[in-house]
Protein backbone atom coordinates (compact mmCIF):
# COMPACT_ATOMS: atom_id res chain seq x y z
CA UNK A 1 0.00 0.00 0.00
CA UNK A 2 1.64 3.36 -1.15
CA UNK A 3 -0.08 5.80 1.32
CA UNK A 4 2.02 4.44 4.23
CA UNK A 5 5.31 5.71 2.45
CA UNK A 6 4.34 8.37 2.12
CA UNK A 7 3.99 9.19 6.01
CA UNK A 8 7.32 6.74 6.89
CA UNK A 9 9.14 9.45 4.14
CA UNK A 10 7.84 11.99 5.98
CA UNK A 11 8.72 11.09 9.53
CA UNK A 12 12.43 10.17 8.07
CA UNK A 13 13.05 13.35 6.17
CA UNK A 14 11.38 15.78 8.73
CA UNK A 15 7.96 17.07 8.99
CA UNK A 16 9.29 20.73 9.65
CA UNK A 17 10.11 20.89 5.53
CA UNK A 18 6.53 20.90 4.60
CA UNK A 19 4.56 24.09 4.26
CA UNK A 20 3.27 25.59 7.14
CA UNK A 21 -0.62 25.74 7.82
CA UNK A 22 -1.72 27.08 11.04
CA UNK A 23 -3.70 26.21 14.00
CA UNK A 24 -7.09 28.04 14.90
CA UNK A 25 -8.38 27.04 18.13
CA UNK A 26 -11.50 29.21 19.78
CA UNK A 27 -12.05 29.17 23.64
CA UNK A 28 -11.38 25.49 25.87
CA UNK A 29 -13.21 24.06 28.78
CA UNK A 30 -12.38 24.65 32.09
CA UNK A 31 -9.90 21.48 32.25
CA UNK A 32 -9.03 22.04 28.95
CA UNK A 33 -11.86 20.13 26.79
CA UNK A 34 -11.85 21.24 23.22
CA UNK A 35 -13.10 20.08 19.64
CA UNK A 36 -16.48 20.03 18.21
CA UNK A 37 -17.87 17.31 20.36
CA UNK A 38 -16.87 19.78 23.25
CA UNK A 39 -18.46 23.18 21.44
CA UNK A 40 -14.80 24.22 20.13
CA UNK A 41 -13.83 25.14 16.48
CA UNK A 42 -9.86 23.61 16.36
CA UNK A 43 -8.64 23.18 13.28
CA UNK A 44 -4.95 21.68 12.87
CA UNK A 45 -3.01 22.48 9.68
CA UNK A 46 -4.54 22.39 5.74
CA UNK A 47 -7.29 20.13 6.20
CA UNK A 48 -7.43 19.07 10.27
CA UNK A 49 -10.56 19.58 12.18
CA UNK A 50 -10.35 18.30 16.52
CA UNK A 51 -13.60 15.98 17.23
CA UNK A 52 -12.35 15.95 20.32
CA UNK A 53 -9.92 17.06 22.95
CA UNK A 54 -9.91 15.76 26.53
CA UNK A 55 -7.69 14.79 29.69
CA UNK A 56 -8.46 11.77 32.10
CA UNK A 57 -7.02 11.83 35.79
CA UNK A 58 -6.24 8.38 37.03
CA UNK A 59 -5.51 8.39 41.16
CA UNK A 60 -4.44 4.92 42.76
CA UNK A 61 -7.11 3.37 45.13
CA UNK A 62 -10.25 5.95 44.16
CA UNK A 63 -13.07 5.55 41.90
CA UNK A 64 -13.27 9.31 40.21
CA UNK A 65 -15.74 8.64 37.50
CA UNK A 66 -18.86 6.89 39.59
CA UNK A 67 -21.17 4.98 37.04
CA UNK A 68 -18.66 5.11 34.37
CA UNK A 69 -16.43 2.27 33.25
CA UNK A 70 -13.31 2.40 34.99
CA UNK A 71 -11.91 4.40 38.18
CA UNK A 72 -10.07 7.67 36.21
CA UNK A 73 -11.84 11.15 35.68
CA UNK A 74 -12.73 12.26 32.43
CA UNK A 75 -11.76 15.62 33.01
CA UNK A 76 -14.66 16.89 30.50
CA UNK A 77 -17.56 15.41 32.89
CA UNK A 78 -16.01 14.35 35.92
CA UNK A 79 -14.70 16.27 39.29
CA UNK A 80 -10.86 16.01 40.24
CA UNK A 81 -10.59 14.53 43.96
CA UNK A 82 -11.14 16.97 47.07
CA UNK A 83 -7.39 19.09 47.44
CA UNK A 84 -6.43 17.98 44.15
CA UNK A 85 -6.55 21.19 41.64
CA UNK A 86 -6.27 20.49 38.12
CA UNK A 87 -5.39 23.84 36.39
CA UNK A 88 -5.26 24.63 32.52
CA UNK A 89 -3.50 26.94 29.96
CA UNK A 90 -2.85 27.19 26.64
CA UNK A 91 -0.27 28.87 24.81
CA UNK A 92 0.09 29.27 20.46
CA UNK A 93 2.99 29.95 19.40
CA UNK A 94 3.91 33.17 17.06
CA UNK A 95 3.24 31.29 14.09
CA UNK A 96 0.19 29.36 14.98
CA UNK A 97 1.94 25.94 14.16
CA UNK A 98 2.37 24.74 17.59
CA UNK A 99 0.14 24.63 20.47
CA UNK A 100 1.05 23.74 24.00
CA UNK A 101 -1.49 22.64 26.59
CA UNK A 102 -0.47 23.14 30.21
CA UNK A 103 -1.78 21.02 32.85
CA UNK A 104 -0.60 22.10 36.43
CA UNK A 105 -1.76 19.60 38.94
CA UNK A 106 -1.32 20.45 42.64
CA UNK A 107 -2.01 18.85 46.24
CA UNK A 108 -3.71 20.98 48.66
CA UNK A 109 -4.47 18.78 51.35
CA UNK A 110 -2.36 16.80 53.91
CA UNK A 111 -2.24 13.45 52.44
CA UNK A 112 -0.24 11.93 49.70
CA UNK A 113 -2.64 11.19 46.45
CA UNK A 114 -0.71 7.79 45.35
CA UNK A 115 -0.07 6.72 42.05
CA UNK A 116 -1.31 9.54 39.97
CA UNK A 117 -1.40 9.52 36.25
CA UNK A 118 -2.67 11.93 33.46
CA UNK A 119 -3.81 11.02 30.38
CA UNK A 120 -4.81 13.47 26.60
CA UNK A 121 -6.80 12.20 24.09
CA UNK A 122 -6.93 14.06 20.35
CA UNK A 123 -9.52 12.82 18.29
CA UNK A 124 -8.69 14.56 14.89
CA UNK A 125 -10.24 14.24 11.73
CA UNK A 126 -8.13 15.29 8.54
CA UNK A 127 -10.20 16.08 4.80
CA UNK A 128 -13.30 14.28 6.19
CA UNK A 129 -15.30 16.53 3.74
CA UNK A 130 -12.67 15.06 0.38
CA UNK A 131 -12.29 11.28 1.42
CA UNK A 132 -14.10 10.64 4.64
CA UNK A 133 -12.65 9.91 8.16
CA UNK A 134 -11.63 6.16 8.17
CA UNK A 135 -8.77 6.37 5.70
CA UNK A 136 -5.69 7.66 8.06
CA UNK A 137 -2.83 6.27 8.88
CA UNK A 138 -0.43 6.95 12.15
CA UNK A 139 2.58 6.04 13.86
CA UNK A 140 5.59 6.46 16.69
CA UNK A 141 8.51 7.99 16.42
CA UNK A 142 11.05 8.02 18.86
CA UNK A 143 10.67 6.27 22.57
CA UNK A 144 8.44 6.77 25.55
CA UNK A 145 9.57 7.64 28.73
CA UNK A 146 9.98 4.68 31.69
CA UNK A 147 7.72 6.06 34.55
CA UNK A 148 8.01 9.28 36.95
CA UNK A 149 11.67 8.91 36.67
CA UNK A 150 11.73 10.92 33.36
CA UNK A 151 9.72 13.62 31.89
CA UNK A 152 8.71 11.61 28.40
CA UNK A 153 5.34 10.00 28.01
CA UNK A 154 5.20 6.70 30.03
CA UNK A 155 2.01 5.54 28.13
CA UNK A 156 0.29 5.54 24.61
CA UNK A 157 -2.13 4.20 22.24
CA UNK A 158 -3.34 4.85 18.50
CA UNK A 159 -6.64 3.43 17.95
CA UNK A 160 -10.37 3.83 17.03
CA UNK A 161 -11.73 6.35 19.61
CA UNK A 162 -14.35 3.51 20.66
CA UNK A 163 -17.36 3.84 18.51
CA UNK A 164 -16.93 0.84 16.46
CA UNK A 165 -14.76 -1.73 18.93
CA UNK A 166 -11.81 0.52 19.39
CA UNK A 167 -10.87 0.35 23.08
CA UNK A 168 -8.91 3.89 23.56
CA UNK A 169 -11.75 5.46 25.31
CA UNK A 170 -12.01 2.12 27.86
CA UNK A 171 -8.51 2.04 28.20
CA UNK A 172 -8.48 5.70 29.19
CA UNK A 173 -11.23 5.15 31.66
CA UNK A 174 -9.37 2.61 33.20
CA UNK A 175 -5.66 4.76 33.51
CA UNK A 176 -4.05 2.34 31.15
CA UNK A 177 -3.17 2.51 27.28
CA UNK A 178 -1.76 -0.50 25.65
CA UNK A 179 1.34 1.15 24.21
CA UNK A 180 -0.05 -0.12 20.28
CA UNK A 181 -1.16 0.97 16.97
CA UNK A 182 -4.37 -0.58 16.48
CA UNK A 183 -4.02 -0.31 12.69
CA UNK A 184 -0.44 -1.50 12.73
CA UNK A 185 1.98 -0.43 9.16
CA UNK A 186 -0.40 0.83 6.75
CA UNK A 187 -3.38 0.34 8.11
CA UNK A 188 -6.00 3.11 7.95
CA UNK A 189 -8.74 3.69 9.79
CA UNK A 190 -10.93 6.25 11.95
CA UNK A 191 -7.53 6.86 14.60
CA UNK A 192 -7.44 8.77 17.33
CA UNK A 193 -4.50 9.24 19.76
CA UNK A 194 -3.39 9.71 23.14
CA UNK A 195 -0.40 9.93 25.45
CA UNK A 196 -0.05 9.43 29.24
CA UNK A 197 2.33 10.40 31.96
CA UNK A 198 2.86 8.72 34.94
CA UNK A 199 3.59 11.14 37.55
CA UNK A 200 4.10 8.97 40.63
CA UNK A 201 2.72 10.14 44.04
CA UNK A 202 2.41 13.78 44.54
CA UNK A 203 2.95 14.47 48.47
CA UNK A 204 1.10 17.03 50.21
CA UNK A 205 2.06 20.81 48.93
CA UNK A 206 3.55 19.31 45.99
CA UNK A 207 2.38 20.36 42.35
CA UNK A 208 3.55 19.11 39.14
CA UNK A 209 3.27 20.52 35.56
CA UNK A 210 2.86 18.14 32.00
CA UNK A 211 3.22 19.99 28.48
CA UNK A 212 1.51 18.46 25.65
CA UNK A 213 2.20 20.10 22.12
CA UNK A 214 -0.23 19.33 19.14
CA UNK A 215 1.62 20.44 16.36
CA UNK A 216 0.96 20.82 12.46
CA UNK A 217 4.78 21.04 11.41
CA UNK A 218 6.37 17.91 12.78
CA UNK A 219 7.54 19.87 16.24
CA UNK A 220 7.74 17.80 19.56
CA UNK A 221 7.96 18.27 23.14
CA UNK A 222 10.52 15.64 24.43
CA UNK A 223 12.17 12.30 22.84
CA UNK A 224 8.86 10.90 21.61
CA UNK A 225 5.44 11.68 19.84
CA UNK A 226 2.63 10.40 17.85
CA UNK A 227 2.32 11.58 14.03
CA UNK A 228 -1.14 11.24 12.13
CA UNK A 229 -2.02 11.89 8.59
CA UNK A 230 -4.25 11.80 5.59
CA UNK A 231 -1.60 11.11 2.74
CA UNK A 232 -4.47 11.76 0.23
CA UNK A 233 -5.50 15.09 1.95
CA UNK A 234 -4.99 17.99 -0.47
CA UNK A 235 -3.32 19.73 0.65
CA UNK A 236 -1.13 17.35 2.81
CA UNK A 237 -2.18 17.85 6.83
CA UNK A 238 0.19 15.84 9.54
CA UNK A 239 -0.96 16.55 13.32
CA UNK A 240 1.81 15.34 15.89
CA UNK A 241 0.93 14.58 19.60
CA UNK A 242 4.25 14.88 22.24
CA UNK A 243 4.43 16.16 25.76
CA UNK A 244 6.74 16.18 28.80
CA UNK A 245 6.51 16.61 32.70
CA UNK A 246 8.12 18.96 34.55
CA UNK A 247 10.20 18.94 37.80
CA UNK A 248 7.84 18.98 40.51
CA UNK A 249 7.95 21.60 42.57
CA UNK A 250 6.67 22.35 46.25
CA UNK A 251 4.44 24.72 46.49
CA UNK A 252 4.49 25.49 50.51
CA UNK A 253 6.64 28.15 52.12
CA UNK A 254 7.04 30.24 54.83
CA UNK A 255 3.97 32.83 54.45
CA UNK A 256 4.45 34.35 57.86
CA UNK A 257 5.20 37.62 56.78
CA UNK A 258 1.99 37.86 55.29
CA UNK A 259 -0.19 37.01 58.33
CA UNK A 260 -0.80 38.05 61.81
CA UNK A 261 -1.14 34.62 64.71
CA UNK A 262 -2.63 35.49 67.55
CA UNK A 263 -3.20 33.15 70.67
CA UNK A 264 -5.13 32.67 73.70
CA UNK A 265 -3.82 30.48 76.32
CA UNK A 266 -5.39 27.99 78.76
CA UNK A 267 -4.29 25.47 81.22
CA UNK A 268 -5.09 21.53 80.27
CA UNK A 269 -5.22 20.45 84.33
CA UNK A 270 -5.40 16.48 83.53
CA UNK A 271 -2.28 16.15 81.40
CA UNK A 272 -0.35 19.40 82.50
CA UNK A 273 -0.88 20.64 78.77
CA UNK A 274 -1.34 24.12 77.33
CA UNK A 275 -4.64 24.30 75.09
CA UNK A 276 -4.04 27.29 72.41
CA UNK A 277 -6.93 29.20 70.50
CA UNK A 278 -5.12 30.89 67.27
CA UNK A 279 -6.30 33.27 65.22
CA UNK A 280 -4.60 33.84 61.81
CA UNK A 281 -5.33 37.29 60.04
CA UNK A 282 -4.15 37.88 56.40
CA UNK A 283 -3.69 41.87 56.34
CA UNK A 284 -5.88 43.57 54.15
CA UNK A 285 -2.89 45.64 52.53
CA UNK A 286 -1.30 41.76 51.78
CA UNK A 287 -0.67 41.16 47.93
CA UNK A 288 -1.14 37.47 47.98
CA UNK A 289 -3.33 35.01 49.65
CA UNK A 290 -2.30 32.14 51.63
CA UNK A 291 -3.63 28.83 50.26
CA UNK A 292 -3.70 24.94 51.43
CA UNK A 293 -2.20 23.15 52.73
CA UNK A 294 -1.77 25.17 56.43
CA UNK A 295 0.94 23.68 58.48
CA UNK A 296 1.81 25.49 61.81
CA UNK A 297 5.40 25.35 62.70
CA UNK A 298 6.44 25.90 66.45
CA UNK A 299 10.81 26.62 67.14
CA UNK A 300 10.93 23.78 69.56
CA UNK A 301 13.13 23.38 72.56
CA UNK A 302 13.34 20.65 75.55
CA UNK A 303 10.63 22.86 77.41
CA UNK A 304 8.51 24.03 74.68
CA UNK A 305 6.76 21.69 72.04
CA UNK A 306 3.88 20.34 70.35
CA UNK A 307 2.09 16.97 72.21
CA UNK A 308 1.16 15.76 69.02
CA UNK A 309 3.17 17.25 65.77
CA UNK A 310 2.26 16.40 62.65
CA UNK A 311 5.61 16.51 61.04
CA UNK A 312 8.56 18.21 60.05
CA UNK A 313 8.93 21.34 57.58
CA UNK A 314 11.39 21.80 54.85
CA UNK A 315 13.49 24.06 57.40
CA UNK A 316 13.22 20.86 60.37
CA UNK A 317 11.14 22.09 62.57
CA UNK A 318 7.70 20.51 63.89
CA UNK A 319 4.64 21.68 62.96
CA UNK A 320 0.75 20.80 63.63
CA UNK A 321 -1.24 20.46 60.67
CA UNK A 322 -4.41 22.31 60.33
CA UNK A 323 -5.53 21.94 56.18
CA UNK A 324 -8.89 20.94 57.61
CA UNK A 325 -9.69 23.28 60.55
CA UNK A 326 -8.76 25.92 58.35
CA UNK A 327 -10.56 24.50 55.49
CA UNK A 328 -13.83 24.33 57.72
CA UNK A 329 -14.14 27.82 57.99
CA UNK A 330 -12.96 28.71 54.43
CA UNK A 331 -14.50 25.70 52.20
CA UNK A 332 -12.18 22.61 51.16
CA UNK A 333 -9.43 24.12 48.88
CA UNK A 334 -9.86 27.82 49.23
CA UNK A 335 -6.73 30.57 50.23
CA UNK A 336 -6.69 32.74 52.87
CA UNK A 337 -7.30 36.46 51.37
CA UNK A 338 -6.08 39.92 52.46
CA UNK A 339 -8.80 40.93 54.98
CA UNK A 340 -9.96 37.39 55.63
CA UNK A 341 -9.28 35.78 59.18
CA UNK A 342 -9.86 31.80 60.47
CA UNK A 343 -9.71 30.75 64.56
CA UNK A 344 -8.42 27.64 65.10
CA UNK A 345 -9.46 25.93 68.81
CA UNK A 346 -7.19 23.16 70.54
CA UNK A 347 -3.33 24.06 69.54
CA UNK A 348 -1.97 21.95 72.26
CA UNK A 349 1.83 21.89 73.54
CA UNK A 350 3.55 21.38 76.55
CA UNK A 351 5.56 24.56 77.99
CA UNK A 352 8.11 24.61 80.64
CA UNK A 353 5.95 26.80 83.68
CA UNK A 354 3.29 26.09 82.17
CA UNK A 355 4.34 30.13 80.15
CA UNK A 356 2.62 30.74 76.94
CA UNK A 357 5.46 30.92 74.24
CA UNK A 358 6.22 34.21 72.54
CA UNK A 359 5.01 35.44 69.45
CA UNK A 360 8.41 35.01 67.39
CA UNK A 361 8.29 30.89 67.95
CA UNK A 362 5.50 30.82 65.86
CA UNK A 363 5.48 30.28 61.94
CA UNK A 364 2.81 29.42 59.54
CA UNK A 365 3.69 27.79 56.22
CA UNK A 366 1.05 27.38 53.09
CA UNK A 367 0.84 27.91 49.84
CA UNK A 368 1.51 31.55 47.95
CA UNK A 369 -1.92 32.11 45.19
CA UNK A 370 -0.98 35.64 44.43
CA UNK A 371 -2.46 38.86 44.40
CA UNK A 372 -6.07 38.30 45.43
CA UNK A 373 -9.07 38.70 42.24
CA UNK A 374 -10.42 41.71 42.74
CA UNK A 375 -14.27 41.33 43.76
CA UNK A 376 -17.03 42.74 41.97
């Protein structure tokens, strides 16, 4: 079959040589959803049209999709777990070839989420109005990453989307791709693609960023990519599908500067314990807000320290977690804005004399959001 050398010649000699089209790509979905199934004009290149852009969250150990097939979140229907914020962005380049989809996943709350893997499916149609959809072709090039070790896709799979026995959209429902090309050398078909990254656990405060280019000239984020074509498209359309994570990052610091702690002291007689009552006030003239997760760190000594710490902050000391006190004042997930104040009841510690500790002990560590949206 001659259409398939075409596309191996291409993927050999360089897609970058063939003239440029462009990308035009209207408004996404709040999790990045896009394509005409979604209410989105994206067209790719010459003669590409997007049926269908979406992301699936896969978490170890929870069901996120309820009735569905599966246990991962299509991203399009389906809510992220409590403290985990899925953020999107997009970004096309200068000369519309290349667009770059930014997922930024973070963990607001105090517990690890384990095993946590995000998946992109592009469902693109190329000159369905000349020759009809089923009569593309796609391939590799290149090699996938190896797990959360590296930043290249760990997972992949060409297929049909799952209208007609294709099992892409199953497999991405269930956090696993098969790493195949349905259609195999020359095949064609109605394909659809998708790439997954396996981004490992992602401990509390930590957040964690995956690119994923769709690209009509033959560019590529990272060592490997998918590459999908019409080779009797006039004119000649090639989308590519690549991506790569970035280094992780930890998102809490030390935002005592921007807050005011403020306790009231009382004797616990049966244990010999101080109970505290703290209240933490973000200034109004603050320019950022102080967001999950809250960790309350205390300069310990041999006569001053917490009865029951939670555990230790990046600079060693002890602190008490209190994501959920905090977060039952200000709902599950939400910062701490300039003018805003929380109390929290029951900050326990033993003290030498039974003396309240001063002020400058004190520290409270969360995550930085910003300057605050201004309210209407």
């Amino acid at each position: 079959m001659k259409t398939n050398l075409v596309l191996w010649a291409v993927l050999a000699g360089g897609l970058a040589l063939l003239p440029a089209g462009a990308i035009e790509v209207g408004p996404f979905g709040a999790h990045g959803e896009g394509g005409s199934r979604n209410g989105q004009n994206f067209r790719i290149g010459p003669a590409g049209s997007v049926f269908e852009l979406d992301a699936f969250l896969y978490v170890g150990g929870q069901d996120l999709n309820g009735a569905d097939p599966g246990r991962a979140a299509k991203l399009s229907r389906h809510s992220p777990p409590a403290g985990l914020n899925v953020a999107f962005a997009s970004e096309l380049s200068a000369d519309k070839t290349d667009l770059v989809l930014r997922y930024t996943l973070a963990n607001t709350t105090n517990a690890t989420f384990t095993d946590v893997r995000l998946f992109v499916l592009l469902d693109t149609e190329i000159a369905e109005t000349q020759n009809t959809f089923f009569n593309e072709l796609a391939a590799t090039a290149g090699s996938p990453g190896d797990g959360p070790g590296d930043a290249a896709p760990d997972a992949w799979q060409i297929d049909e989307p799952g209208f007609a026995g294709g099992t892409l959209h199953q497999n991405l429902l269930e956090g696993a791709l098969n790493n195949r090309n349905a259609f195999g050398e020359g095949q064609a078909g109605d394909i659809a693609m998708a790439i997954g990254f396996f981004l490992g656990n992602l401990k509390p405060g930590e957040s964690v960023v995956t690119r994923v280019m769709v690209s009509e000239d033959g560019s590529r984020l990272g060592p490997f990519s998918l590459v999908q074509t019409d080779p009797a498209a006039l004119p000649p359309t090639f989308v590519t599908l690549s991506g790569e994570t970035e280094a992780r990052e930890q998102l809490i610091s030390d935002a005592t500067g921007l807050v005011q702690l403020t306790f009231e002291w009382r004797l616990n007689q049966p244990v010999g314990s101080l109970l505290g009552r703290l209240r933490i006030e973000n200034a109004r003239q603050s320019q950022a807000a102080v967001g999950p997760p809250f960790q309350l760190g205390l300069d310990s000594t041999p006569g001053r320290r917490f009865v029951r710490p939670t555990g230790t902050l990046p600079n060693g000391l002890p602190y008490l977690d209190i994501t959920e006190a905090v977060a039952a004042q200000l709902g599950a997930g939400n910062p701490l804005r300039p003018g805003e104040s929380v109390t929290i009841d029951g900050i326990e510690i033993y003290s030498a004399g039974r003396l309240a500790p001063p002020a400058s002990v004190w520290s409270l560590w969360g995550s930085r959001t910003g300057a605050p949206t201004p309210e209407n």
